[in-house]
C-alpha atoms as a PDB file:
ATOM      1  CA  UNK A   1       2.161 -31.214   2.216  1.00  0.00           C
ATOM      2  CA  UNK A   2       4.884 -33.616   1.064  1.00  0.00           C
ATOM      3  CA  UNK A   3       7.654 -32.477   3.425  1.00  0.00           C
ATOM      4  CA  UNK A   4       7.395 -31.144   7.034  1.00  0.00           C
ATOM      5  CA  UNK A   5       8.062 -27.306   5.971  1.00  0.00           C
ATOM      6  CA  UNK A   6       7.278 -27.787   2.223  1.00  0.00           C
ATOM      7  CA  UNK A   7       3.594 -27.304   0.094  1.00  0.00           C
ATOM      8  CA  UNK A   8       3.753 -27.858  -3.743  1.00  0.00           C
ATOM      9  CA  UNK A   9       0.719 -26.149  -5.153  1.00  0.00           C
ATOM     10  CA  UNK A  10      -0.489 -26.565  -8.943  1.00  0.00           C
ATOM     11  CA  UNK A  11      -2.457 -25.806 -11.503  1.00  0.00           C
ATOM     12  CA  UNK A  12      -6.003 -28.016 -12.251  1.00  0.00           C
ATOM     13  CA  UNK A  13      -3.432 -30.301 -15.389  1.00  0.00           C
ATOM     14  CA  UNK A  14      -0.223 -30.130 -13.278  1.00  0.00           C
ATOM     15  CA  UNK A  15       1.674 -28.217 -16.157  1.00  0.00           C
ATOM     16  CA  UNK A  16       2.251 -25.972 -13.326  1.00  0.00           C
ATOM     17  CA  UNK A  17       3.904 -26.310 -10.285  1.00  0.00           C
ATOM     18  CA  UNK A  18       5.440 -24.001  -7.049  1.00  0.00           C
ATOM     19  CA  UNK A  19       7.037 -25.509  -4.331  1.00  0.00           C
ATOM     20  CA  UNK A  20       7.608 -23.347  -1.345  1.00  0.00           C
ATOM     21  CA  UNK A  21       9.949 -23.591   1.823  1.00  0.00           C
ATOM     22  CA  UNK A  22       8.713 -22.655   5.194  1.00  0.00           C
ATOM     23  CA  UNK A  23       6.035 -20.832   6.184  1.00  0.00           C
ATOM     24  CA  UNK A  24       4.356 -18.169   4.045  1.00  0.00           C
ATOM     25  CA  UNK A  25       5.216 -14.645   5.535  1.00  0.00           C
ATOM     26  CA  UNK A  26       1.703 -13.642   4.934  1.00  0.00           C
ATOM     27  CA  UNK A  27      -1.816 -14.669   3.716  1.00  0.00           C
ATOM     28  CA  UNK A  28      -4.043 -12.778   2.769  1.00  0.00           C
ATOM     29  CA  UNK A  29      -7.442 -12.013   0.573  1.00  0.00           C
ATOM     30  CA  UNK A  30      -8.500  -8.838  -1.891  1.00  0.00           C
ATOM     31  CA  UNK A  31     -11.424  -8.052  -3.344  1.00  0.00           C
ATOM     32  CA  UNK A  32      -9.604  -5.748  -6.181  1.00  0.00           C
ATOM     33  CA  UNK A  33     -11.433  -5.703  -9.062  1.00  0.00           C
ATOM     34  CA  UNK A  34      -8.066  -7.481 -10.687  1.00  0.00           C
ATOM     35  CA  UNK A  35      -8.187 -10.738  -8.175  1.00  0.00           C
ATOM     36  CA  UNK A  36     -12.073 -10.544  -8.884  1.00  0.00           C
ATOM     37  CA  UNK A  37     -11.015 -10.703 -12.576  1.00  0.00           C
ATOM     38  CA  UNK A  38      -8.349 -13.048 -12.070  1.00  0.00           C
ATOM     39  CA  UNK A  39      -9.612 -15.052 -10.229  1.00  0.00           C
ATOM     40  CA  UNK A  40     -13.285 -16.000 -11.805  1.00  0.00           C
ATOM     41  CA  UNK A  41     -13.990 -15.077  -8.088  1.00  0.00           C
ATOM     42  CA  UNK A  42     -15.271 -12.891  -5.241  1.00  0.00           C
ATOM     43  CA  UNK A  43     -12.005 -12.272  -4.455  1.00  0.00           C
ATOM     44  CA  UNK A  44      -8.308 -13.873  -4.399  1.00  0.00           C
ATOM     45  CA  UNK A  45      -6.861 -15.732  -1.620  1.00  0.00           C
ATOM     46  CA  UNK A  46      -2.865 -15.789  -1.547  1.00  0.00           C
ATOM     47  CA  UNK A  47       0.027 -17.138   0.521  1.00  0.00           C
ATOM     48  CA  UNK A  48       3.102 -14.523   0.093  1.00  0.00           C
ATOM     49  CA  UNK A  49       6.509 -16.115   0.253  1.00  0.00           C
ATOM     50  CA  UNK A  50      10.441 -14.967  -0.600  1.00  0.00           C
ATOM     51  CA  UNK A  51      11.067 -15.938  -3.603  1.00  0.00           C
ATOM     52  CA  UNK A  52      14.105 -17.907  -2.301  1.00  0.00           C
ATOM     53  CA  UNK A  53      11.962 -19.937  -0.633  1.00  0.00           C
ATOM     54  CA  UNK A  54       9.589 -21.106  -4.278  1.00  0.00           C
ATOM     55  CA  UNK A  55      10.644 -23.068  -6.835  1.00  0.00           C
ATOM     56  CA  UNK A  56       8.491 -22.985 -10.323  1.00  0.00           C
ATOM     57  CA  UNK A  57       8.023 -26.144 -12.110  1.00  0.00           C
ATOM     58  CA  UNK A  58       6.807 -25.886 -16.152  1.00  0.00           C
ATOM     59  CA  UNK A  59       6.634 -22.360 -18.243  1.00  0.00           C
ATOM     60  CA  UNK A  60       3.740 -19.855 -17.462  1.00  0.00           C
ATOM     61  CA  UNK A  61       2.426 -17.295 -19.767  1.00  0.00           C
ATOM     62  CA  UNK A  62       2.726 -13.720 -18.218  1.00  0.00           C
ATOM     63  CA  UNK A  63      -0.008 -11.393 -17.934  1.00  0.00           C
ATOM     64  CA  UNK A  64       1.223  -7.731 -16.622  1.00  0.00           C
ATOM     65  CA  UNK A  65      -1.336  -5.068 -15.501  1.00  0.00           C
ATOM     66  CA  UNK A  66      -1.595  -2.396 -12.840  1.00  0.00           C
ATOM     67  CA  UNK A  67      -3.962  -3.319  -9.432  1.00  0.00           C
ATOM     68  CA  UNK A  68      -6.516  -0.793  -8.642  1.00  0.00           C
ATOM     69  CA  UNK A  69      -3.517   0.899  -6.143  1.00  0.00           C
ATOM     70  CA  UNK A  70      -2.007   2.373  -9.448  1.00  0.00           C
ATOM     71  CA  UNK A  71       1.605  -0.477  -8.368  1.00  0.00           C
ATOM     72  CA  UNK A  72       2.372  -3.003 -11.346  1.00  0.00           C
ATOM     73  CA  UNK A  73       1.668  -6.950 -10.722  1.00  0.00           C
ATOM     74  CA  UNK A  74       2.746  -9.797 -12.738  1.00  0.00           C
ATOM     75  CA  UNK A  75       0.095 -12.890 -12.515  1.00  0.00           C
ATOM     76  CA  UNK A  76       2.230 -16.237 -14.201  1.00  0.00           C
ATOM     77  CA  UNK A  77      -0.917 -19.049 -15.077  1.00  0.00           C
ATOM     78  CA  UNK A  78      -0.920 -22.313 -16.554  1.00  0.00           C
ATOM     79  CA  UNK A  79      -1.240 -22.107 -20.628  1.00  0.00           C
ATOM     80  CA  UNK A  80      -2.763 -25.082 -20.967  1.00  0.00           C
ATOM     81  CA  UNK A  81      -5.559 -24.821 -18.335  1.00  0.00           C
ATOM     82  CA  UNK A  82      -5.644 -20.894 -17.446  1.00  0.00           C
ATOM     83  CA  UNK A  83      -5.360 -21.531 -13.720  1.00  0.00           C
ATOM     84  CA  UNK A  84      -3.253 -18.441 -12.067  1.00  0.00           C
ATOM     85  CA  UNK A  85      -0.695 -20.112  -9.703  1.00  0.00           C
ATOM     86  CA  UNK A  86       1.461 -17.019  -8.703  1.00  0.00           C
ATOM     87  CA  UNK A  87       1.614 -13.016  -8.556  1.00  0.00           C
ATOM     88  CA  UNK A  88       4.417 -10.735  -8.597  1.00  0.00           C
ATOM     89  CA  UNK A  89       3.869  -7.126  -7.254  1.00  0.00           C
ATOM     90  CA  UNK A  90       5.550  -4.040  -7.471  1.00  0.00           C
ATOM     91  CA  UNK A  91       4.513  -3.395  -3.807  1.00  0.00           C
ATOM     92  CA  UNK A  92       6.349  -6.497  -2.757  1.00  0.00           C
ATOM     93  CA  UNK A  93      10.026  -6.822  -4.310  1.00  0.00           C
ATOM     94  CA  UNK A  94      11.583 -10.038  -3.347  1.00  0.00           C
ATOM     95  CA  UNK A  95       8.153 -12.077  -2.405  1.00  0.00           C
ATOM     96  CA  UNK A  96       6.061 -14.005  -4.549  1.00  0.00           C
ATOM     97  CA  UNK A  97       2.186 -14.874  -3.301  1.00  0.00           C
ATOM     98  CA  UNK A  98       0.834 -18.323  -4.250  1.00  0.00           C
ATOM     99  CA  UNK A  99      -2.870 -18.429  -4.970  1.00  0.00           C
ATOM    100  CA  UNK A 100      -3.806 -20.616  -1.911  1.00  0.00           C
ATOM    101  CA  UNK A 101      -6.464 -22.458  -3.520  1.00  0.00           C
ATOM    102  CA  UNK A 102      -3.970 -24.000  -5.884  1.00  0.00           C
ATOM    103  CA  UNK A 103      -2.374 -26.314  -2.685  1.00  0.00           C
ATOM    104  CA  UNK A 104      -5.386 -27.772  -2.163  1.00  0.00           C
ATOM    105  CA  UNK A 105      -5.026 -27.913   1.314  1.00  0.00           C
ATOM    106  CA  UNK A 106      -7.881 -27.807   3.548  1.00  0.00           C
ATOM    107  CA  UNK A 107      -5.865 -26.984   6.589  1.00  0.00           C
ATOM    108  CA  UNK A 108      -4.133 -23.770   5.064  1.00  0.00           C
ATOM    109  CA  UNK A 109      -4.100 -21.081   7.038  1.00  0.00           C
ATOM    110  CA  UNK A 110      -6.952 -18.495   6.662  1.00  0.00           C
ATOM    111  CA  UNK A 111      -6.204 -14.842   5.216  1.00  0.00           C
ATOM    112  CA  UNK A 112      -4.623 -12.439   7.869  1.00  0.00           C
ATOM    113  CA  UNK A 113      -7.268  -9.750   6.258  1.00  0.00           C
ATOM    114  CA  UNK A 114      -9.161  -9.034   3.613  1.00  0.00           C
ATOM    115  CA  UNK A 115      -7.558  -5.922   1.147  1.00  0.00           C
ATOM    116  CA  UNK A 116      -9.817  -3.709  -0.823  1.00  0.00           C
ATOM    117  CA  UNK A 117     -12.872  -4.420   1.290  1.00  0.00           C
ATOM    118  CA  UNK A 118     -14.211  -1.433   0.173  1.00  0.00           C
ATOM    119  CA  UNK A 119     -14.922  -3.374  -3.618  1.00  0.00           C
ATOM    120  CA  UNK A 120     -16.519  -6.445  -1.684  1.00  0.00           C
ATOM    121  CA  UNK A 121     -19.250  -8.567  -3.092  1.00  0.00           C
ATOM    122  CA  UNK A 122     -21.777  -7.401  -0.903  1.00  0.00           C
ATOM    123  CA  UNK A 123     -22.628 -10.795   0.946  1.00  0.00           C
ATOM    124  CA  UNK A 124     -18.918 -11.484   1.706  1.00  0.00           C
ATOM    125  CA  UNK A 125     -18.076 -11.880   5.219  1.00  0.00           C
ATOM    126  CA  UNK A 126     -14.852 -13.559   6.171  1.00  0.00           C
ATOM    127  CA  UNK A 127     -15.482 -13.441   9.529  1.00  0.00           C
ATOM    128  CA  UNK A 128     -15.192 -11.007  12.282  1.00  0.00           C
ATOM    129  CA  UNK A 129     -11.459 -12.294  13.322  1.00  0.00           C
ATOM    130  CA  UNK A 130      -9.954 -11.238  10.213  1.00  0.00           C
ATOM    131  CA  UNK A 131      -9.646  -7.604   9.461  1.00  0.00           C
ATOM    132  CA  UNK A 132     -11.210  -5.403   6.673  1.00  0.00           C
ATOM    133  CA  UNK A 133      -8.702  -2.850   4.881  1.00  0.00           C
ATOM    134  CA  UNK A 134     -10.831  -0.498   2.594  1.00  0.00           C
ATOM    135  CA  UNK A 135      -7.768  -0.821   0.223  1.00  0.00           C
ATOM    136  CA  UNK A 136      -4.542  -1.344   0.425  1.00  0.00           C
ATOM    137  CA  UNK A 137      -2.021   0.337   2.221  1.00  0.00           C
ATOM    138  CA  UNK A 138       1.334   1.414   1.315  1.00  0.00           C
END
């Protein structure tokens, strides 16, 4: 955190940077087959904000596709080291999620729920506190 109210989050060179205002409307996890892709993991892990709240340091490359729900999302990465730092959805016009990893913040706050639980690595458990949506409503 470098400001009371303010995380900058980054890619793994720094060619990359988001600064967001406030805190993040929502936070969340999904287990898509897209964050699986996009993520080189078991799942994504993202902190949605306005985006009048974010400001984008450096020039990502694009990459558009459409999620497993059929909507269109917009994932910008770093093109020097390939790290995703931020996603764009058709679901959510006017918000911008922030892969959470990319703050590097121990003490951010854990995912509200877990989206497309129903494509889970089979050993993932989040936890009982945090709910399981079988995909992803709306």
């Amino acid at each position: 955190m470098t400001s009371i109210g303010e995380r900058t989050a980054s890619c793994c060179c720094g060619n990359l940077t988001v600064t967001a205002r406030g805190e993040p409307a929502h936070v969340y996890a999904c287990s898509c087959r897209e964050c699986q892709r996009g993520s080189g993991s078991a799942f994504s892990y993202a902190a949605i904000y306005p985006e009048q709240a974010v400001t984008v340091v450096g020039k990502p490359t694009l990459f558009r596709q459409r999620a497993d729900s059929g909507r269109l999302t917009e994932s910008s990465f770093c093109p020097v080291c390939g790290v995703t730092v931020s996603v764009r959805a058709e679901a959510m016009p006017g918000m911008i999620g922030i892969a959470a990893g990319c703050f590097a913040d121990p003490d951010f706050p854990k995912p509200e729920r877990l989206f497309w639980a129903s494509r889970r690595h089979h050993w993932l458990n989040l936890g009982e506190d945090i709910p399981l949506e079988e995909t992803q409503p709306g």
